[in-house]
N, C-alpha and C. Protein backbone atom coordinates (compact mmCIF):
# COMPACT_ATOMS: atom_id res chain seq x y z
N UNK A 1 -3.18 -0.89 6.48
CA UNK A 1 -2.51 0.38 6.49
C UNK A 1 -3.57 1.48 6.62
N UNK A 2 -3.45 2.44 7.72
CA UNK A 2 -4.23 3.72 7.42
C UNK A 2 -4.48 4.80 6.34
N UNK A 3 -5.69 4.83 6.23
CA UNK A 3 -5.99 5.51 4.67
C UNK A 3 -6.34 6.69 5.20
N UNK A 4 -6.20 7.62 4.60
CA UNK A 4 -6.43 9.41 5.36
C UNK A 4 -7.59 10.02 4.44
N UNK A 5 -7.40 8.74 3.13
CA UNK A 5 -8.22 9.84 2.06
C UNK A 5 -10.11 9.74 2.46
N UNK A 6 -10.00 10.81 3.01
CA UNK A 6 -11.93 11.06 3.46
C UNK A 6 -12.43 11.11 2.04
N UNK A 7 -12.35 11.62 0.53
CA UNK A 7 -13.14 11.27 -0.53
C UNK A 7 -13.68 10.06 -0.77
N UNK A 8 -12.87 8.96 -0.59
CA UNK A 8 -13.63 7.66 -0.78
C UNK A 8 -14.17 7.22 0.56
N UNK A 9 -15.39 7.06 -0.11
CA UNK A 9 -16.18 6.96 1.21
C UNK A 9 -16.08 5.38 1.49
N UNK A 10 -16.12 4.64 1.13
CA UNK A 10 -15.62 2.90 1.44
C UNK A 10 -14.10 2.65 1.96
N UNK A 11 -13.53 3.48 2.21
CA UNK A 11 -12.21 3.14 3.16
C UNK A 11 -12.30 4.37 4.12
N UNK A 12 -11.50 3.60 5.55
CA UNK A 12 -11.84 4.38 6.90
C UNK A 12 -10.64 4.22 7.63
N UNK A 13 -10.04 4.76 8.39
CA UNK A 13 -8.80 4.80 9.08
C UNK A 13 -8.86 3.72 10.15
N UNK A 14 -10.04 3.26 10.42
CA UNK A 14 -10.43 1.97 11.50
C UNK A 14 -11.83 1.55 11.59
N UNK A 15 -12.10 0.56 10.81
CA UNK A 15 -13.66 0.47 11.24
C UNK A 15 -14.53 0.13 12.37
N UNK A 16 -14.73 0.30 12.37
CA UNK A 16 -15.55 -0.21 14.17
C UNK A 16 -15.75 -1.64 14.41
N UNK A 17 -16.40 -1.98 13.13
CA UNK A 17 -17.23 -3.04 12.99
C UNK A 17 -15.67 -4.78 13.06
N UNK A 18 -15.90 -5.46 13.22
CA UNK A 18 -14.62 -6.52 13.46
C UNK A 18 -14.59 -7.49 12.61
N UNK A 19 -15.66 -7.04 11.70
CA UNK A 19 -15.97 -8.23 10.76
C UNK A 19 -16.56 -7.20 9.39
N UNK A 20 -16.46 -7.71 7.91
CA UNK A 20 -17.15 -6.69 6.93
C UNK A 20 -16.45 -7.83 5.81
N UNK A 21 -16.46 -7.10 4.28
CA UNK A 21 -16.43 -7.77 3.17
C UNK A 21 -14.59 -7.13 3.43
N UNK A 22 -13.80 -6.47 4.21
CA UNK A 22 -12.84 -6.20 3.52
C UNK A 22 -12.38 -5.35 5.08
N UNK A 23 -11.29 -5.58 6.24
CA UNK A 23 -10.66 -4.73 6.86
C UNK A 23 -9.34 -4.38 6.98
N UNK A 24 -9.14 -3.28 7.19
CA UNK A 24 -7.49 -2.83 6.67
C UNK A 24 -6.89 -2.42 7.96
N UNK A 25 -5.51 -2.06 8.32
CA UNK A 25 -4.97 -1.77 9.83
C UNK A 25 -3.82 -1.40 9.41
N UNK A 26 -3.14 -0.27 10.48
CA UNK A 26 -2.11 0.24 10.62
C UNK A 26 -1.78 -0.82 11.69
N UNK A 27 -0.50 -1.66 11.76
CA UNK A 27 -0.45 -2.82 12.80
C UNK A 27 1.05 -1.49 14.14
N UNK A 28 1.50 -1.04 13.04
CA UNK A 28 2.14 -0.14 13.54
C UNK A 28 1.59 0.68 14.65
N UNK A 29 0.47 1.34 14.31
CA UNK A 29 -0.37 2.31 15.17
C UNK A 29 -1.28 1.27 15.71
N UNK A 30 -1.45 0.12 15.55
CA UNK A 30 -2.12 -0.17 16.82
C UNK A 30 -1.26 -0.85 18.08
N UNK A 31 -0.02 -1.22 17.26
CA UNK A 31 0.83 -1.74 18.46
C UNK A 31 1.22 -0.20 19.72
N UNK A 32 1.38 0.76 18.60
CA UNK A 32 1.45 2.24 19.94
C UNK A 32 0.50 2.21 20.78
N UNK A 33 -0.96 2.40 20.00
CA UNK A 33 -1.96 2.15 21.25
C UNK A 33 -2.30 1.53 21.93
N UNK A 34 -1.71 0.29 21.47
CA UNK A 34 -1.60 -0.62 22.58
C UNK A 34 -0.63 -0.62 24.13
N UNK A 35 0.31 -0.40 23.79
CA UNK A 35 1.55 -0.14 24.52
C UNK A 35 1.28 1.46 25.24
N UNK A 36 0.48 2.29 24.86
CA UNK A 36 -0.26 3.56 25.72
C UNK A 36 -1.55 3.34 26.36
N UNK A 37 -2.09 1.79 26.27
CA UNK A 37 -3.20 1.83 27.58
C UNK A 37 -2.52 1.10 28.37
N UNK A 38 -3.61 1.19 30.12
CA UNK A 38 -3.01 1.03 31.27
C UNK A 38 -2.81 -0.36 31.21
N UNK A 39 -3.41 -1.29 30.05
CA UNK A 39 -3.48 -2.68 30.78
C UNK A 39 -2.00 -2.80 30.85
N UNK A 40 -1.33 -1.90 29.48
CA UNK A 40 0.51 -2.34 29.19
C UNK A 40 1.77 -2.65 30.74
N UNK A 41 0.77 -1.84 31.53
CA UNK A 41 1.88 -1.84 32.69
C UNK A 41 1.91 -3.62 33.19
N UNK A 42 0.98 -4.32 32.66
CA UNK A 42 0.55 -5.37 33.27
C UNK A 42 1.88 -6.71 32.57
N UNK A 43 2.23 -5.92 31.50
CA UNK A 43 3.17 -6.64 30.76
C UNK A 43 2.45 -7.39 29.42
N UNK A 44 1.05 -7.26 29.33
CA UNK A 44 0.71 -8.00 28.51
C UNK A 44 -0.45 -6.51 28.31
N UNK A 45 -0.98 -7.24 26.39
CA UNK A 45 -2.63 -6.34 26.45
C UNK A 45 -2.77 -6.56 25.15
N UNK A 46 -3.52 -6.76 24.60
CA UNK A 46 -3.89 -7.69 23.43
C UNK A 46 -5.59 -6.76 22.70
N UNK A 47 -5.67 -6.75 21.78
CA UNK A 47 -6.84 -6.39 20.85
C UNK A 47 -7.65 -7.53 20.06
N UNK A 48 -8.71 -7.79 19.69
CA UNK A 48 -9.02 -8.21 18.36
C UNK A 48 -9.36 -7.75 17.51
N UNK A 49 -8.27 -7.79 16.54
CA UNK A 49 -8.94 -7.32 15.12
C UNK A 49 -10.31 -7.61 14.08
N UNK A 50 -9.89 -8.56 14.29
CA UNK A 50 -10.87 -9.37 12.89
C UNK A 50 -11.46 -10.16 14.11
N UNK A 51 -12.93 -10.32 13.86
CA UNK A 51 -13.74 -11.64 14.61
C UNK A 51 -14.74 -11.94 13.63
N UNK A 52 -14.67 -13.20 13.35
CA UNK A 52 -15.91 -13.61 12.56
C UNK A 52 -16.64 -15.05 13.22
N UNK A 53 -17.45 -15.50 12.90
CA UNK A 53 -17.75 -16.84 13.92
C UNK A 53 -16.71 -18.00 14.09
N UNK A 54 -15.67 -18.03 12.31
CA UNK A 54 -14.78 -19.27 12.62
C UNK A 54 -13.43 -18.51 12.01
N UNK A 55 -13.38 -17.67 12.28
CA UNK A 55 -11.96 -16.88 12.48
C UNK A 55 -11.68 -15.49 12.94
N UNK A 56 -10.48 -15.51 13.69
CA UNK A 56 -9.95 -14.54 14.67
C UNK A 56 -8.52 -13.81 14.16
N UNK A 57 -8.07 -12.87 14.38
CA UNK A 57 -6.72 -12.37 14.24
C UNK A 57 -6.92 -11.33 15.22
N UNK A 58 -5.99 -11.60 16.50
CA UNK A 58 -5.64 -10.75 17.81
C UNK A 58 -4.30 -10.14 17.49
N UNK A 59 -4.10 -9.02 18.13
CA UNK A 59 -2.67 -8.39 17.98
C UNK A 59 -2.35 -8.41 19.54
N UNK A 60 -1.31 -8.69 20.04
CA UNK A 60 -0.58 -9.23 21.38
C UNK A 60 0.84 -8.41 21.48
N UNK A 61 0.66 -7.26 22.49
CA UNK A 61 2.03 -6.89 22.80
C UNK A 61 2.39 -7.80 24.16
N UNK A 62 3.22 -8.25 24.61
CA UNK A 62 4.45 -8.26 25.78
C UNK A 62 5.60 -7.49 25.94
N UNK A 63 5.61 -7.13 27.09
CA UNK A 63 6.84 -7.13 27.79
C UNK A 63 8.45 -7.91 27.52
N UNK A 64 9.20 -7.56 27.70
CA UNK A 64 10.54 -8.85 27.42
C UNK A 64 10.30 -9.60 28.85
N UNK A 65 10.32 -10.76 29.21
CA UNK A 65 10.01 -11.47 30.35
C UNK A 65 8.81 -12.03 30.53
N UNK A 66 7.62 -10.98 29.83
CA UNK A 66 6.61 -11.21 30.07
C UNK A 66 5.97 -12.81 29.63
N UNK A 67 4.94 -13.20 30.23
CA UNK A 67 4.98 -14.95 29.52
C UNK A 67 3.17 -14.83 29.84
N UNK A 68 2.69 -15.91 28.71
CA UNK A 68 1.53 -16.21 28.58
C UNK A 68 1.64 -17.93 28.63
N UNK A 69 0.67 -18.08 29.90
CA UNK A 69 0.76 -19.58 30.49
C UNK A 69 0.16 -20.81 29.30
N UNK A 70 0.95 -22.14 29.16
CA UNK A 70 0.47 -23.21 28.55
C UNK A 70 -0.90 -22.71 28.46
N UNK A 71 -1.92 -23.03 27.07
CA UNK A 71 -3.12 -23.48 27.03
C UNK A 71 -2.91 -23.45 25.03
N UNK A 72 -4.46 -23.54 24.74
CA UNK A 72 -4.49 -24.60 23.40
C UNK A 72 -6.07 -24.36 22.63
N UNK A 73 -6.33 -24.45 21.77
CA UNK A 73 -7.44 -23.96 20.99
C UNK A 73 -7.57 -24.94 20.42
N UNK A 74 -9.43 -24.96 19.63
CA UNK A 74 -10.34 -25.97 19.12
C UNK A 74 -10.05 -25.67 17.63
N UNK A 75 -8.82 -24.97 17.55
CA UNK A 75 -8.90 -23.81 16.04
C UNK A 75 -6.88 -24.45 15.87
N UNK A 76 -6.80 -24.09 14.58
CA UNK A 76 -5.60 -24.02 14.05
C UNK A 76 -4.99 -22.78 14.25
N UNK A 77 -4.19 -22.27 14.82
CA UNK A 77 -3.51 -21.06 15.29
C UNK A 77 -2.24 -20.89 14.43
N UNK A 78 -2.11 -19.73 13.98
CA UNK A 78 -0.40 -18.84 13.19
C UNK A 78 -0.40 -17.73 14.23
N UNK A 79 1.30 -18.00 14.44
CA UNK A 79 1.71 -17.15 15.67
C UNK A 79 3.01 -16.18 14.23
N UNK A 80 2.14 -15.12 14.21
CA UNK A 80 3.21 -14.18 13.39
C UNK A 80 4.11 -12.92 14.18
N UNK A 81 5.25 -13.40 14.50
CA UNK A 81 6.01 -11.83 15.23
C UNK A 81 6.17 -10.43 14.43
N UNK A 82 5.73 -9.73 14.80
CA UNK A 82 5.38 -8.65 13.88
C UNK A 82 6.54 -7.47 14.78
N UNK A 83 7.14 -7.58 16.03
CA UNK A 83 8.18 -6.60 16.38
C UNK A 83 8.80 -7.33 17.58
N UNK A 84 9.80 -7.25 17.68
CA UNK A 84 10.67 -7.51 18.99
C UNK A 84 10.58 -9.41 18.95
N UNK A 85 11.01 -9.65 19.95
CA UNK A 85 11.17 -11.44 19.65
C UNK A 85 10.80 -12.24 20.65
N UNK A 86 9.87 -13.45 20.22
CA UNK A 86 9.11 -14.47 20.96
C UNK A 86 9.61 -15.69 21.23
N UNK A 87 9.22 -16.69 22.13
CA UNK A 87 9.48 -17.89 22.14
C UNK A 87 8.11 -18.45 22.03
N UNK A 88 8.42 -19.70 21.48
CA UNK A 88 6.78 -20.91 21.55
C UNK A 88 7.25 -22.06 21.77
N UNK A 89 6.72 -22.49 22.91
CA UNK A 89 7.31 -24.30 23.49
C UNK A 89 5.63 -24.51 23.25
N UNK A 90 5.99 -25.60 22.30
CA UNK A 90 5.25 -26.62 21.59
C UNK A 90 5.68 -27.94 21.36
N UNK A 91 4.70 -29.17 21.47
CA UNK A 91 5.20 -30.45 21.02
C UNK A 91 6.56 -30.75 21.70
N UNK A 92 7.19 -30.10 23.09
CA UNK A 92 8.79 -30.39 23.42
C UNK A 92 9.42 -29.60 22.27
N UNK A 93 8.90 -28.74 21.90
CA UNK A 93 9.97 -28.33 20.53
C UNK A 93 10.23 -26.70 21.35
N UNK A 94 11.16 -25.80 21.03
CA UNK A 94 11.05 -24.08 21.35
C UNK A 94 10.98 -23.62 19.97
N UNK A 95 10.31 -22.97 19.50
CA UNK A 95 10.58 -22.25 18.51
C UNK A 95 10.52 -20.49 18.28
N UNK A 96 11.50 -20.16 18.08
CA UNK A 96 11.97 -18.79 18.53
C UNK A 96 12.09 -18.01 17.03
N UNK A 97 10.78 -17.06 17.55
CA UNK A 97 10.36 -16.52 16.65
C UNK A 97 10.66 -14.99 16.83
N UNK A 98 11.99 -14.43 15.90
CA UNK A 98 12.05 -12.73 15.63
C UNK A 98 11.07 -12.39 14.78
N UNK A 99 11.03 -11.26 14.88
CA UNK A 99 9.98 -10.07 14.17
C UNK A 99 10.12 -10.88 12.25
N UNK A 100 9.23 -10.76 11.71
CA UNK A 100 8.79 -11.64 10.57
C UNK A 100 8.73 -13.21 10.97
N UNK A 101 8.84 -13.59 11.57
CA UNK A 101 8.88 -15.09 11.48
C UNK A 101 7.40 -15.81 11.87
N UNK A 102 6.93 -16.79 11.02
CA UNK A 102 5.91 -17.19 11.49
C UNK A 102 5.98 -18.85 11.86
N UNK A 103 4.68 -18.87 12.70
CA UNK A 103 4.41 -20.51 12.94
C UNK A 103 3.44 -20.63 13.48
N UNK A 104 2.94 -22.20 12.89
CA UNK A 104 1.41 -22.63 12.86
C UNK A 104 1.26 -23.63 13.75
N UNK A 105 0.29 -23.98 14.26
CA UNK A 105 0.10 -25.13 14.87
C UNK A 105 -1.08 -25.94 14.75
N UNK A 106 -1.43 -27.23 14.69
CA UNK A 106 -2.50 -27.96 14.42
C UNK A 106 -3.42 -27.33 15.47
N UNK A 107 -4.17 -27.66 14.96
CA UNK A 107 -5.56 -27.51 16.45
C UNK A 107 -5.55 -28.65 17.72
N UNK A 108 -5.31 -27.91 18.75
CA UNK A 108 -5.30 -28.64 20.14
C UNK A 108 -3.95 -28.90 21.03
N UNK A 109 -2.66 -28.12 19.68
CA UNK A 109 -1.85 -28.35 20.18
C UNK A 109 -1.30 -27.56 21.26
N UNK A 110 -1.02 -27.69 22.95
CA UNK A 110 -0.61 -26.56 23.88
C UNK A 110 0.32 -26.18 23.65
N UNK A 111 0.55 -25.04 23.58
CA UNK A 111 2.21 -24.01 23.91
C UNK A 111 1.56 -22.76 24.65
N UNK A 112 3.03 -22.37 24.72
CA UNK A 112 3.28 -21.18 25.53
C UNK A 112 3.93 -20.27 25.05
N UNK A 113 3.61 -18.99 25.47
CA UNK A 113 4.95 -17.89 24.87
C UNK A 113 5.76 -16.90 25.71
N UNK A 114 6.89 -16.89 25.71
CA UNK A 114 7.89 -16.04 26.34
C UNK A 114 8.26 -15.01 25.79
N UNK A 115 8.26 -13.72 26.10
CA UNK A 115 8.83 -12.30 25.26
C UNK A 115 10.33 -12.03 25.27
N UNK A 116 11.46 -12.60 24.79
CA UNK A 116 12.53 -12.01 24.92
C UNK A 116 12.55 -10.81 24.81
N UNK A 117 12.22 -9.91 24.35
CA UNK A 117 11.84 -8.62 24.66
C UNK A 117 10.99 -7.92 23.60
N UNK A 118 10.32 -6.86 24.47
CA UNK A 118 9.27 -5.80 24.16
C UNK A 118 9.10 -6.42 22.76
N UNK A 119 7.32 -7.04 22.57
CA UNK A 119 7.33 -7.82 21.52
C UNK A 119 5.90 -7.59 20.79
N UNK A 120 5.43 -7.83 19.85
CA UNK A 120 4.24 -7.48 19.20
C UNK A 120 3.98 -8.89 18.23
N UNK A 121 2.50 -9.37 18.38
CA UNK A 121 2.54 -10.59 17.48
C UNK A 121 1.65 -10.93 17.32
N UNK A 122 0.61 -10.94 15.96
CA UNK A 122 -0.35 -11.37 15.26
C UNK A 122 -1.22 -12.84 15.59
N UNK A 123 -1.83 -13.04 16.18
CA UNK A 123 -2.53 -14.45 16.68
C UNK A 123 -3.76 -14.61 15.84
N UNK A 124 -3.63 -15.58 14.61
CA UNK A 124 -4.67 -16.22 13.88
C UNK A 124 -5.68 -17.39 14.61
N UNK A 125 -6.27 -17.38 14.30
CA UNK A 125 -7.18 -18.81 14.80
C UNK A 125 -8.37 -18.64 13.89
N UNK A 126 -8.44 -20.25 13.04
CA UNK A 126 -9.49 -20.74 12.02
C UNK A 126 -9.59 -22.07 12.78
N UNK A 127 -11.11 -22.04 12.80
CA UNK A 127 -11.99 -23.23 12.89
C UNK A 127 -12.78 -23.46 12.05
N UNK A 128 -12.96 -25.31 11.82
CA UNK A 128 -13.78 -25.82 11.20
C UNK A 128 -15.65 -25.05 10.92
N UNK A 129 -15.65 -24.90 9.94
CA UNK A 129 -17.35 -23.78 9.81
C UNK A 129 -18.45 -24.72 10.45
């Protein structure tokens, strides 16, 4: 969540840095700015938040229609919908994920995701250290 208060000097409205002992986010205000750069016309446009050597958390807007092709990570992935609603074909399975809903997947497993519409969604990935 964005902190406004400039007295404490150890909290910041966004830190630069992608990694630290402690980072905080307006997921709200970054899904706007996301959805106000040019890549958005593309239907897709994605950030990383957090990067550390063996973990990631990306924020992912789509389009409704919009789709991100089969592929698969060396990492255990949580697909959290944070606005509007997703699909994930995994294992032959769909799992259709509205805004709060989450799901994990082992490491290596392929899926894909479909935007039923205008959608926003948290992408974890932890690997072995």
């Amino acid at each position: 969540m964005a902190d406004t208060d400039t007295q404490t000097p150890y909290r910041r409205t966004h830190p630069q840095s992608m990694a630290g002992p402690y980072l905080e986010f307006d997921l709200a205000g970054e899904i706007d700015r996301l959805e106000g750069e040019a890549a958005w016309s593309s239907g897709q446009n994605a950030r990383t938040l957090v990067k550390y050597d063996d973990f990631r958390v990306v924020l992912t807007v789509l389009r409704a229609g919009a789709r991100i092709p089969g592929h698969q990570t060396r990492g255990r992935v949580s697909i959290q919908a944070v606005r509007g609603h997703i699909v994930v074909r995994a294992e032959g399975r769909t799992f259709d994920l509205p805004a709060g809903a989450l799901l994990t997947l082992d490491r290596g497993v392929p899926h894909e995701v479909d935007a039923r519409e205008d959608s926003a969604f948290l992408l974890t990935i932890a690997w072995i250290a």
